[in-house]
Protein backbone atom coordinates (compact mmCIF):
# COMPACT_ATOMS: atom_id res chain seq x y z
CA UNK A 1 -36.24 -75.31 -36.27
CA UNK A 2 -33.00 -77.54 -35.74
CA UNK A 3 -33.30 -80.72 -34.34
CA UNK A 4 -32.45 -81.06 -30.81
CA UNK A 5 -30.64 -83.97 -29.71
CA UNK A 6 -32.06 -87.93 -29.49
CA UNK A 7 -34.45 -88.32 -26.58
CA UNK A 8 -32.47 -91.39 -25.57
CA UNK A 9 -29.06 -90.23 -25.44
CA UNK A 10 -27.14 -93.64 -25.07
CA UNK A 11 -28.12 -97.29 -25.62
CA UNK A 12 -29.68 -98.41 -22.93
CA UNK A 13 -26.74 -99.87 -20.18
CA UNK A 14 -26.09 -104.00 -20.28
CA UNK A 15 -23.30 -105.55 -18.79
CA UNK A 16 -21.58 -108.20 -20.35
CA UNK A 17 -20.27 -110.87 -17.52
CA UNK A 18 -19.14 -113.66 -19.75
CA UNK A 19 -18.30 -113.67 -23.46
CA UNK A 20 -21.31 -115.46 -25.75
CA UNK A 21 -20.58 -118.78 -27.65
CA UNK A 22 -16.80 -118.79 -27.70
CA UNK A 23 -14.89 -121.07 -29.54
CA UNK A 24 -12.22 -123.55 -27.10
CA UNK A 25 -9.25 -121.39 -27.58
CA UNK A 26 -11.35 -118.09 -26.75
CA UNK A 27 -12.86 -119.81 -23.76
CA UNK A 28 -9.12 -120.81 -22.20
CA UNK A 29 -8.13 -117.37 -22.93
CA UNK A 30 -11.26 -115.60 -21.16
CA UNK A 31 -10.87 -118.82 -18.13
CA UNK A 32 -7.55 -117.21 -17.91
CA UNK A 33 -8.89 -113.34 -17.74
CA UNK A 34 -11.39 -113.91 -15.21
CA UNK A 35 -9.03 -116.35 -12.92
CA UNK A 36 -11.69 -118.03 -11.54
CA UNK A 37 -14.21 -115.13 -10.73
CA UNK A 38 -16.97 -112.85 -12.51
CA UNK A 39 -15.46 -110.30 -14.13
CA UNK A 40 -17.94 -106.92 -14.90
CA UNK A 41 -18.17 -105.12 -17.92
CA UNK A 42 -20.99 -102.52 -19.03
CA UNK A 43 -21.04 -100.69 -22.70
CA UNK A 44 -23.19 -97.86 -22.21
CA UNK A 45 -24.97 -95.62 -19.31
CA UNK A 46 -26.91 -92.89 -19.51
CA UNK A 47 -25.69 -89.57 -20.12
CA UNK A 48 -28.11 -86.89 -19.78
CA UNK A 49 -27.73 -87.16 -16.04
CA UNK A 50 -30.18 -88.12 -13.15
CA UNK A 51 -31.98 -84.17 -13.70
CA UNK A 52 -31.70 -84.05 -17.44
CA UNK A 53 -28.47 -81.80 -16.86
CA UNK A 54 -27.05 -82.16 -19.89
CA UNK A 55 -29.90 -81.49 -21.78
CA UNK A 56 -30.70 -78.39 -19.77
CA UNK A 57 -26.97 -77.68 -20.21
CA UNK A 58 -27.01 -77.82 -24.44
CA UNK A 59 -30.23 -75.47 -24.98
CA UNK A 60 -28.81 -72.93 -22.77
CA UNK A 61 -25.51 -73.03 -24.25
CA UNK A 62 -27.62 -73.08 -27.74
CA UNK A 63 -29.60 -70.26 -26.84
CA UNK A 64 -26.77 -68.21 -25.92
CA UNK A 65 -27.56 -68.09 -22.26
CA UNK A 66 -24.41 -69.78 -21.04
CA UNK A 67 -20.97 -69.90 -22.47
CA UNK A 68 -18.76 -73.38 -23.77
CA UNK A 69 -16.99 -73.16 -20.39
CA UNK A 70 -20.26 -73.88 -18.48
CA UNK A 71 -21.48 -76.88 -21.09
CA UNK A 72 -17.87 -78.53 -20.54
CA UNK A 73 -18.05 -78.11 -16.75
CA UNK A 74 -21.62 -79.86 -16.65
CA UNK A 75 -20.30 -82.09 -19.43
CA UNK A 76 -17.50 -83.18 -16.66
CA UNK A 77 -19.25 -83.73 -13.65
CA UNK A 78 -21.67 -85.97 -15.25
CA UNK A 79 -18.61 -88.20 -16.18
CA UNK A 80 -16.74 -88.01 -12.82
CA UNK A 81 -20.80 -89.06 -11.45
CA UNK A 82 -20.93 -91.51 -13.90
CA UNK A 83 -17.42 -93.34 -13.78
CA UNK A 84 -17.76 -92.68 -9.30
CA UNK A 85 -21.02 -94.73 -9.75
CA UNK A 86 -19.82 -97.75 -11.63
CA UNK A 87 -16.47 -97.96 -9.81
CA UNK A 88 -18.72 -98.17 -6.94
CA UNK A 89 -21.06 -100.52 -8.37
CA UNK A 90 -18.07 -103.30 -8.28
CA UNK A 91 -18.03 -102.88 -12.47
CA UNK A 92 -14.90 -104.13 -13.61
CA UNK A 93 -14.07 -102.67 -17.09
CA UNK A 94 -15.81 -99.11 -16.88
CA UNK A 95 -15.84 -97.77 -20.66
CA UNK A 96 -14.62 -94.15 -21.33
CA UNK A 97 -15.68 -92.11 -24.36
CA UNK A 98 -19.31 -93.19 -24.06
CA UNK A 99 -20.48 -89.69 -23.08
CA UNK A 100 -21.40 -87.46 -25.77
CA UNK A 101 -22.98 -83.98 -26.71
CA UNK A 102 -24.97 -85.44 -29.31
CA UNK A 103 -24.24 -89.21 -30.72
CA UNK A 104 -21.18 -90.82 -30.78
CA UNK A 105 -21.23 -91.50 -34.76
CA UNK A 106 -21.32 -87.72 -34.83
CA UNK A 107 -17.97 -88.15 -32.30
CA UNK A 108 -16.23 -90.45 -34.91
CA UNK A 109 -16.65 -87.87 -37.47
CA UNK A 110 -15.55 -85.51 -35.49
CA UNK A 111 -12.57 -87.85 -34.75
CA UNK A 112 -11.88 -88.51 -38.69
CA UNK A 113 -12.24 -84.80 -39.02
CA UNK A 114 -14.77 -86.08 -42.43
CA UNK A 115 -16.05 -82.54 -42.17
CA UNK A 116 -18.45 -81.55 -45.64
CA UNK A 117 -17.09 -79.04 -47.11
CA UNK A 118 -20.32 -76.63 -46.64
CA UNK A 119 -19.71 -76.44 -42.89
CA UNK A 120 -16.15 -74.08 -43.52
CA UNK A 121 -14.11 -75.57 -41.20
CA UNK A 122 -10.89 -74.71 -41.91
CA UNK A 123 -8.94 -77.44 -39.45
CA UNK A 124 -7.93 -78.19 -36.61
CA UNK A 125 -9.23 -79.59 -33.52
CA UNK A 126 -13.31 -79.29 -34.47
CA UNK A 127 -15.01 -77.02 -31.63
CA UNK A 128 -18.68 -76.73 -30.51
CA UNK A 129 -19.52 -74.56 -33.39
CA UNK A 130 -18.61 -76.77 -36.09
CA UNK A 131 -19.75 -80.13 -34.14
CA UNK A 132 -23.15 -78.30 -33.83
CA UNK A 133 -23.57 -77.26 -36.68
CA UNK A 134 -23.07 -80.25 -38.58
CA UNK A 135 -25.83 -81.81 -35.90
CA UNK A 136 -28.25 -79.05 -35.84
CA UNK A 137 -27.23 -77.14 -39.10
CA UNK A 138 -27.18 -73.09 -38.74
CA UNK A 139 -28.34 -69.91 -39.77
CA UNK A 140 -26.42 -70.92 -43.82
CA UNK A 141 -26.28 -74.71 -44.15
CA UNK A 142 -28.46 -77.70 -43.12
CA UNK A 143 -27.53 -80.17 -40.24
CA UNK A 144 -26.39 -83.72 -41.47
CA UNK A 145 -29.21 -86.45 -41.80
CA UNK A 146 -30.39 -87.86 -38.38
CA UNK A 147 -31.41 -92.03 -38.79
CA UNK A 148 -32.65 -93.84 -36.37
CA UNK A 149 -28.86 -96.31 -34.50
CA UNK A 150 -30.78 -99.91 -35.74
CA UNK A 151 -34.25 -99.99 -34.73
CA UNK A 152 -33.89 -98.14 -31.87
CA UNK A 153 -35.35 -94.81 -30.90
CA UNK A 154 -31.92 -93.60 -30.25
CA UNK A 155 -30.50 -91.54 -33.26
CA UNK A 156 -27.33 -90.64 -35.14
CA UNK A 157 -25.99 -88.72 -37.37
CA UNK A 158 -24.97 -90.38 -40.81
CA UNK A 159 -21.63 -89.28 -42.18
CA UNK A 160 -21.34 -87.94 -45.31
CA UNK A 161 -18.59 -89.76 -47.38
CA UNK A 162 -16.60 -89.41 -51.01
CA UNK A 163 -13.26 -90.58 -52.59
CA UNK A 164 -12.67 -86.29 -51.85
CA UNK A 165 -13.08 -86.54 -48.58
CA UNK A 166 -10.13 -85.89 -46.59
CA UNK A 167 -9.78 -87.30 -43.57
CA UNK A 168 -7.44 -85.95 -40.52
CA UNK A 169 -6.78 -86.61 -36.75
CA UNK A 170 -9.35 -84.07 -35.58
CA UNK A 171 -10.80 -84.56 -32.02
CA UNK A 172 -8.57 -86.06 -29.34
CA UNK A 173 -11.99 -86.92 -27.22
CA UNK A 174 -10.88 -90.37 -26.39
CA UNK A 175 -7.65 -89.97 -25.44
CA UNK A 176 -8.64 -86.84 -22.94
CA UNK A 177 -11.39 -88.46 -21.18
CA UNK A 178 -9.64 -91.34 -20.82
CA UNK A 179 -7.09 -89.12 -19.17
CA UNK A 180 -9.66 -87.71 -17.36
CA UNK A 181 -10.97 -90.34 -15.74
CA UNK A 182 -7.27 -91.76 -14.71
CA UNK A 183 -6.92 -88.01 -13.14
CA UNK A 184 -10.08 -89.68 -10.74
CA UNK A 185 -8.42 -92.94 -9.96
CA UNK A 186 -10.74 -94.83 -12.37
CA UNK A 187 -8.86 -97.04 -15.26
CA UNK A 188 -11.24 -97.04 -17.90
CA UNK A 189 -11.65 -99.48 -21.05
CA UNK A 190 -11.77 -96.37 -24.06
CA UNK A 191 -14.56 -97.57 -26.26
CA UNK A 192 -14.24 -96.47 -30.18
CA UNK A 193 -16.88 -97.06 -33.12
CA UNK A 194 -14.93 -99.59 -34.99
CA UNK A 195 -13.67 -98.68 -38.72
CA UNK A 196 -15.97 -100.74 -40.51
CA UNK A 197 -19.42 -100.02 -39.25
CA UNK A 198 -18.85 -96.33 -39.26
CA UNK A 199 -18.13 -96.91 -42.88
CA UNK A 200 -21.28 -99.11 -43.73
CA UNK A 201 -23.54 -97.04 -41.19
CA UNK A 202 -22.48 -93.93 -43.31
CA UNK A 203 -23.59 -92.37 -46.41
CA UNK A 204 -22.23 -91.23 -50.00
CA UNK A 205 -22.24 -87.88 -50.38
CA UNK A 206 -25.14 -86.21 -52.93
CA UNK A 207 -23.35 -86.25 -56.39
CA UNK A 208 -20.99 -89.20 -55.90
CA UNK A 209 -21.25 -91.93 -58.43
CA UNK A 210 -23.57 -95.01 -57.43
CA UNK A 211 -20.71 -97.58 -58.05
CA UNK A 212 -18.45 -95.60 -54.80
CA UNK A 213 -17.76 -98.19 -52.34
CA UNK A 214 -17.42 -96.73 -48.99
CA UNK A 215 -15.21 -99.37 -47.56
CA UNK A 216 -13.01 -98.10 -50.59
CA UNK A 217 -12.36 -95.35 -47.71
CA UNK A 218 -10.49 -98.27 -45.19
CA UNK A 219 -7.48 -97.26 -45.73
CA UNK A 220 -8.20 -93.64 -45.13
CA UNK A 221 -9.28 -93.85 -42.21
CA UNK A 222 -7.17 -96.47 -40.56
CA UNK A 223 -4.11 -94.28 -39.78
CA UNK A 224 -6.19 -92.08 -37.63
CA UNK A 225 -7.68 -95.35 -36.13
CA UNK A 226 -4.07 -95.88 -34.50
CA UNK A 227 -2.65 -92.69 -34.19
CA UNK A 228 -6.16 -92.95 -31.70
CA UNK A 229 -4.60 -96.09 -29.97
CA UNK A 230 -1.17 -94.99 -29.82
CA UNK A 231 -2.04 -92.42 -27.77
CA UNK A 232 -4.49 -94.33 -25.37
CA UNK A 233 -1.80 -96.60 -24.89
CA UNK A 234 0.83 -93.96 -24.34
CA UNK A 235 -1.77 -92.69 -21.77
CA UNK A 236 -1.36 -95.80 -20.10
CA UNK A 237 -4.65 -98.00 -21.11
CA UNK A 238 -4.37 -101.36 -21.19
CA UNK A 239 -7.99 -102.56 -22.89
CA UNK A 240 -9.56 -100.81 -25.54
CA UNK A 241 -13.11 -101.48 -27.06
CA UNK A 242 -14.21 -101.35 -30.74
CA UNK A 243 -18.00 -101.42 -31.42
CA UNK A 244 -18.93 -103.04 -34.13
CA UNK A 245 -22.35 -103.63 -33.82
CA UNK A 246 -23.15 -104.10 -38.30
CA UNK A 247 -21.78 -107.94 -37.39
CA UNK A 248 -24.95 -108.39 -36.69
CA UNK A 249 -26.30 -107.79 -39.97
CA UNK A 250 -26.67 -110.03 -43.06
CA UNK A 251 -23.40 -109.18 -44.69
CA UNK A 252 -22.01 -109.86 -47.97
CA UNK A 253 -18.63 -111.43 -48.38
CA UNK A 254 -16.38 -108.21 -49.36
CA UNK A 255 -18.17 -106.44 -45.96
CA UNK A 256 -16.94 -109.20 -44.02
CA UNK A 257 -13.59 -109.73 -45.48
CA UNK A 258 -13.51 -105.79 -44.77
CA UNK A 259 -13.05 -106.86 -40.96
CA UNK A 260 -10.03 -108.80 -41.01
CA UNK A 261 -7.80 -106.18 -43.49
CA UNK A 262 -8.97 -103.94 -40.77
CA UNK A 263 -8.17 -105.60 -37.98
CA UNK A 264 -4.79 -106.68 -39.58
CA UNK A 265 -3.79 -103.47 -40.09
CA UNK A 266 -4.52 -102.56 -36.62
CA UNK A 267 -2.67 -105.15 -35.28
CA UNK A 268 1.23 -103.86 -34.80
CA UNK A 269 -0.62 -100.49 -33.04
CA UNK A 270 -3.05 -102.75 -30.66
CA UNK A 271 0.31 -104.92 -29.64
CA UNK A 272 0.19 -105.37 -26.12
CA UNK A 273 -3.11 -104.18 -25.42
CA UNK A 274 -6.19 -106.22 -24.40
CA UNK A 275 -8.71 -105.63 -27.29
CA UNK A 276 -12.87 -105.98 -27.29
CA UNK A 277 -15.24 -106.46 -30.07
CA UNK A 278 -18.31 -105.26 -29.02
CA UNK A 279 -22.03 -106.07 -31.11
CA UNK A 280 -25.25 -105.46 -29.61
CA UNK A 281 -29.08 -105.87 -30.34
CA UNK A 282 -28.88 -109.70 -32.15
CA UNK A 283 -27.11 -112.26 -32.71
CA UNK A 284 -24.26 -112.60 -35.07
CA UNK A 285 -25.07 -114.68 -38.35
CA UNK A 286 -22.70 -117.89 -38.32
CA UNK A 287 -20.90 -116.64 -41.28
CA UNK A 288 -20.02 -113.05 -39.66
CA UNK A 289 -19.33 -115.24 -36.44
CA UNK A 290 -16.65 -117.27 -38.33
CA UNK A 291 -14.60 -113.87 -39.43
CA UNK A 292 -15.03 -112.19 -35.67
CA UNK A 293 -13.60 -115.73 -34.35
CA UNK A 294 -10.83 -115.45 -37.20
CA UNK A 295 -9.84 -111.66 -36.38
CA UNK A 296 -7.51 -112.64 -33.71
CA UNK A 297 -5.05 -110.49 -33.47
CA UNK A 298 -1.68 -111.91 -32.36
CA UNK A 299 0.10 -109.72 -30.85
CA UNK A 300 -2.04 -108.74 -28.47
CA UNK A 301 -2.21 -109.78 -24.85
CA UNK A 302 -5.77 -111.03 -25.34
CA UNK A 303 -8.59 -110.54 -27.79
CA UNK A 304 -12.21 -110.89 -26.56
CA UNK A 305 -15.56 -110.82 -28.26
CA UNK A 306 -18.63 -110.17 -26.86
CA UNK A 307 -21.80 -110.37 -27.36
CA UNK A 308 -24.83 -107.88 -25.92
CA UNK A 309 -28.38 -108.68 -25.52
CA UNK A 310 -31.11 -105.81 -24.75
């Protein structure tokens, strides 16, 4: 049988109120953000809804009991219920693209359109069948391998990368519930996987040579990356959020130094924007601490980092 989706289907929610162990210039710039009060942020919330609707939602639509149309309208009142709860909650900086129909690793691929060739899809904006299918496999080809998101009992699912793989602007996700949420008068921070995890949390492909290097694929991927934020910002958002959460692993020095090219290359697309690094479950090692403190980009209005306990 295919596997149905992670029991957990987020991290759990934690709010960040204050950024962790900033450096003096970070400090004056976050003294200057909050103006004197407690500003509210919060990275994840549940999305299966209060009933288990969504997961009630995705086996009928799976079973062919309900069509796409009724998935997407129980997909979208779980957001508007979501985004109407934390607006009233007081939370400053409510994320958007944190919902998902499966994981949002599987939403970055999606994104990056880094489709295996065994699934057929032939281009385009990827749809329900071929973002299921590469989740749950079908009738012809196996799903993509499901690993546990750290040591958590939430799960993802791993990309599957080569030098071959072509990479194209293939799900506009971000950029339409972020429009979606403006539609209900909520201003939402649009949260991303950053480039460099999604690299070193995927995999190589079966049959590419041991010596491949997937942060070889950085520069692939980094035009989408801010075709992605030039249309957030054109949308009118003001903040946007990477996660990063491998920072918190024992990297070696090219994985680091894979960061700042990133982030430098970002930097003329995030200009004017308020930017967030996001990690989560530890703390960062002092040397990956040094290279997130480093990674300022200058351009941009401000440029936070956080850091999450659970």
């Amino acid at each position: 049988n295919p596997p149905k989706p992670p029991n957990s289907p987020c991290p759990p929610p934690s709010s960040s109120s204050t950024p962790h162990r900033l450096p003096p210039h970070l400090r004056r710039r976050s003294a200057r953000l909050l103006q004197g009060k407690m500003a509210s942020h919060i990275v994840g919330y549940p999305r299966m809804g209060p009933k288990r609707e969504l997961k009630f939602a995705l086996e009928s639509f799976w079973d062919g009991k309900s069509s796409a149309e009724d998935l997407e309208k129980v997909a979208a009142d779980l957001r508007a219920s979501i985004w109407k709860q934390m607006s009233e909650a007081g939370i400053k900086y409510i994320p958007s693209n944190t919902f998902s129909y499966y994981d949002q690793v599987l939403d970055t691929t999606a994104m990056l359109g880094a489709v295996p060739d065994r699934y057929s899809w032939t281009g385009g904006e990827i749809g329900h069948s071929t973002y299921f299918s590469i989740a749950r496999g079908n009738a012809t080809v196996p799903a993509m391998e499901m690993t546990k998101w750290f040591d958590t009992n939430y799960h993802f699912i791993v990309p599957e990368l080569s030098p071959a793989t072509k990479f194209s602007y293939a799900s506009h996700k971000a950029v339409s519930e972020y429009k979606e949420a403006k539609a209900l008068g909520v201003d939402t921070v649009p949260v991303l996987v950053g480039p460099v995890s999604y690299l070193l949390l995927s995999k190589a492909a079966k049959g590419v040579e041991k010596s491949f290097s997937l942060l070889s694929l950085l520069d692939s991927i980094l035009p989408i990356y801010k075709e992605v934020v030039t249309e957030l910002k054109a949308a009118g958002a003001s903040w946007i959020q990477f996660d990063e959460p491998t920072l918190v692993k024992d990297l070696a020095a090219h994985e680091l130094a894979a960061f700042s090219s990133a982030y430098a290359a970002l930097e003329s697309a995030l200009s004017g924007l308020n930017v967030l690094i996001e990690t989560y479950f530890a703390d960062v090692p002092a040397e990956s601490y040094k290279y997130v403190s480093l990674v300022l980009i200058h351009s941009t209005r401000r440029f936070m980092y956080f850091k999450v306990f659970y």
